[in-house]
C-alpha atoms as a PDB file:
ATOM      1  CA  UNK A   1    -140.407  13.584  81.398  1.00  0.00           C
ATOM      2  CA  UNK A   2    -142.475  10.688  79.621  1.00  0.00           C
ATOM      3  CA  UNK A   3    -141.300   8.283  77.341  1.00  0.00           C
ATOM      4  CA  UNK A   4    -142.636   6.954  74.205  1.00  0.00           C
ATOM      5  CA  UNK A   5    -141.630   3.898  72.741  1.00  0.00           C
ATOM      6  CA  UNK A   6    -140.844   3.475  68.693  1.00  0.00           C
ATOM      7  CA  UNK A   7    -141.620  -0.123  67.305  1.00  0.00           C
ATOM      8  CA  UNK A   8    -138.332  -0.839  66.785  1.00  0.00           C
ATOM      9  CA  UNK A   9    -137.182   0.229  70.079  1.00  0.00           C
ATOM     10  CA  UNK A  10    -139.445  -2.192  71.847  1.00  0.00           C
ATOM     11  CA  UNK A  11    -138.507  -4.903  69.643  1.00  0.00           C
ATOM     12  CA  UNK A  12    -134.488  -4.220  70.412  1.00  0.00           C
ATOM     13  CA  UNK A  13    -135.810  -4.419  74.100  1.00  0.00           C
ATOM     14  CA  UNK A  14    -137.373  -7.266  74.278  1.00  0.00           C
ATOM     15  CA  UNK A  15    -134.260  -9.078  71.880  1.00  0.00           C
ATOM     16  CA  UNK A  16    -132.432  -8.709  75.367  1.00  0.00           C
ATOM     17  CA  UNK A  17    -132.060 -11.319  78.253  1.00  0.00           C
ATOM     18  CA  UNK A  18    -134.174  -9.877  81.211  1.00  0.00           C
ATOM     19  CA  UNK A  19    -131.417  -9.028  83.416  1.00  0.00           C
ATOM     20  CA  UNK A  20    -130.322  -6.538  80.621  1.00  0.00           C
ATOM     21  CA  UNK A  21    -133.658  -5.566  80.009  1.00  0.00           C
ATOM     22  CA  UNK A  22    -134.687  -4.753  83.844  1.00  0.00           C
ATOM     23  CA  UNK A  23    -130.808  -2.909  83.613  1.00  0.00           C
ATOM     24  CA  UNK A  24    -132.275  -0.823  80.904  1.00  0.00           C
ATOM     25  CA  UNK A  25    -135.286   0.199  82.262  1.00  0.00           C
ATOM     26  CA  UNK A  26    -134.565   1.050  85.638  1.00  0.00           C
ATOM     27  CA  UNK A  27    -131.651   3.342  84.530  1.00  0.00           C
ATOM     28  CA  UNK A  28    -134.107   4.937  81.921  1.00  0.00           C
ATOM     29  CA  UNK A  29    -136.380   5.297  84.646  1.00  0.00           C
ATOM     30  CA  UNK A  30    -133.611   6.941  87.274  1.00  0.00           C
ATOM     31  CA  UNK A  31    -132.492   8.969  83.660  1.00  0.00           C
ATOM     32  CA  UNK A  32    -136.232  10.477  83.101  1.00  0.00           C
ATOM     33  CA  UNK A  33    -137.390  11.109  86.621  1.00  0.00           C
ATOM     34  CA  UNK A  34    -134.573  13.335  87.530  1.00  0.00           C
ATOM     35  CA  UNK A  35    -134.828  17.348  87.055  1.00  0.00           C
ATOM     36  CA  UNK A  36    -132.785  17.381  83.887  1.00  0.00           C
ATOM     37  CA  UNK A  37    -132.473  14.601  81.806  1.00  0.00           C
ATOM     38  CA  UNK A  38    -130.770  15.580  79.523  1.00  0.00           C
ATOM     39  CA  UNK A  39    -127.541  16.146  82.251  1.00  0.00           C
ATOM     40  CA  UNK A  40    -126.943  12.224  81.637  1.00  0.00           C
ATOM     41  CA  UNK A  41    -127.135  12.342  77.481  1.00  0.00           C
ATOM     42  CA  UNK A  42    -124.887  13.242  74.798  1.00  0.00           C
ATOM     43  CA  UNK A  43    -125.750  14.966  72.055  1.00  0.00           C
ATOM     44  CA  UNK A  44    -125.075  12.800  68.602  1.00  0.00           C
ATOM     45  CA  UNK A  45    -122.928  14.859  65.719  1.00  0.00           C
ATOM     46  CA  UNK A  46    -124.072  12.713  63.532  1.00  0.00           C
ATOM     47  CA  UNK A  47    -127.792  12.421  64.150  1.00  0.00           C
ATOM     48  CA  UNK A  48    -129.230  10.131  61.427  1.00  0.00           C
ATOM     49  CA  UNK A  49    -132.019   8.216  63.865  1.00  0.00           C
ATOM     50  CA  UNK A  50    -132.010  10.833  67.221  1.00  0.00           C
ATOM     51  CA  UNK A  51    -130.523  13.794  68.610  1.00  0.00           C
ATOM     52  CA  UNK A  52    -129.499  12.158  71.562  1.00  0.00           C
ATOM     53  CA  UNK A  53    -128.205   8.910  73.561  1.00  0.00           C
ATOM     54  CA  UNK A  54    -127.825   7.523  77.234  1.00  0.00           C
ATOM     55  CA  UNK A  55    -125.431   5.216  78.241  1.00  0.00           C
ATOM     56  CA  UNK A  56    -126.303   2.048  80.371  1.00  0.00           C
ATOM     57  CA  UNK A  57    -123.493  -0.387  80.524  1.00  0.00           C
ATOM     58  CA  UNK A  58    -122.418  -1.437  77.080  1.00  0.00           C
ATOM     59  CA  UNK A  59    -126.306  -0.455  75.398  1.00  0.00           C
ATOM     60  CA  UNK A  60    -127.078   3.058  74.049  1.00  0.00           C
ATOM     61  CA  UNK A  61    -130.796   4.852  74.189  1.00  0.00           C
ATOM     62  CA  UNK A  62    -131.011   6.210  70.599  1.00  0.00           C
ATOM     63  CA  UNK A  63    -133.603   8.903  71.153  1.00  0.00           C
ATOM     64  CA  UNK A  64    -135.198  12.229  70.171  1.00  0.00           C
ATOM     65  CA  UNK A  65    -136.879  15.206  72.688  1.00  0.00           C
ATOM     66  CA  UNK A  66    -140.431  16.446  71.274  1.00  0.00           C
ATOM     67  CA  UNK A  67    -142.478  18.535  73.401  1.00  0.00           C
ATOM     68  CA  UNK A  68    -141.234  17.230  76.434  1.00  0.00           C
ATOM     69  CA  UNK A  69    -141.053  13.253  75.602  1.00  0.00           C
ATOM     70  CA  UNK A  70    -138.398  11.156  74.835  1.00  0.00           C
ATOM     71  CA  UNK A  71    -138.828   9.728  72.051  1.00  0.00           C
ATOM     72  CA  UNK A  72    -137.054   6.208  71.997  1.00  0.00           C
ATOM     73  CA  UNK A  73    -135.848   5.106  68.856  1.00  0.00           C
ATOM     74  CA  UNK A  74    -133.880   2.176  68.873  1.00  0.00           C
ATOM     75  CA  UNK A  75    -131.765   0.399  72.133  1.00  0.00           C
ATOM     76  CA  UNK A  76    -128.748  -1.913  70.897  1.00  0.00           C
ATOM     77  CA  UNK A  77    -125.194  -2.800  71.422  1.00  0.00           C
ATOM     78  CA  UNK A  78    -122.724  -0.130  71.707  1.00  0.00           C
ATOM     79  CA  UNK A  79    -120.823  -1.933  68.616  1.00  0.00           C
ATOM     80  CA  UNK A  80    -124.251  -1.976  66.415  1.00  0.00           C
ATOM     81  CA  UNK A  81    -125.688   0.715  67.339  1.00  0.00           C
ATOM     82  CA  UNK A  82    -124.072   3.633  65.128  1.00  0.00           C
ATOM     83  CA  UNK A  83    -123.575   1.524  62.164  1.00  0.00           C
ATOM     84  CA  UNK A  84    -125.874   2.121  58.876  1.00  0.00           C
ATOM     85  CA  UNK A  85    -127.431  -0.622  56.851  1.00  0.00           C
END
């Protein structure tokens, strides 16, 4: 499965210190490259910005599934990442 960046995703990216950034990608990398995908997300109830979300370490992947790319939108803080503005 390919990914595809939002603007805002790339700009919550590169926010991060490096080591948390090379964290990130390698585990999206591992996450996208396997058979299913979609084995390692949860599905949001509340789905305001994406359908779905991975987990690495204390950051969420906020992120949508169209015709067979994640869509990235947004990559924060656990604590920041469901809140609304």
């Amino acid at each position: 499965m390919k990914a595809e960046f939002s603007r805002e995703a790339l700009k919550d990216l590169r926010s991060l210190d490096t080591v948390t950034q090379k964290q990130i990608v390698k585990k999206l990398q591992f996450y996208l490259t396997s058979p299913d995908p979609l084995v390692f997300a949860k599905k949001l109830i509340d789905a305001k910005d994406g359908d779905f979300r991975f987990r690495v370490g204390t950051y969420r992947i906020i992120f949508d599934i169209e015709a067979g790319t994640a869509k990235i939108i947004r990559i924060q803080h656990r604590k920041n990442v469901y809140r609304q503005p």
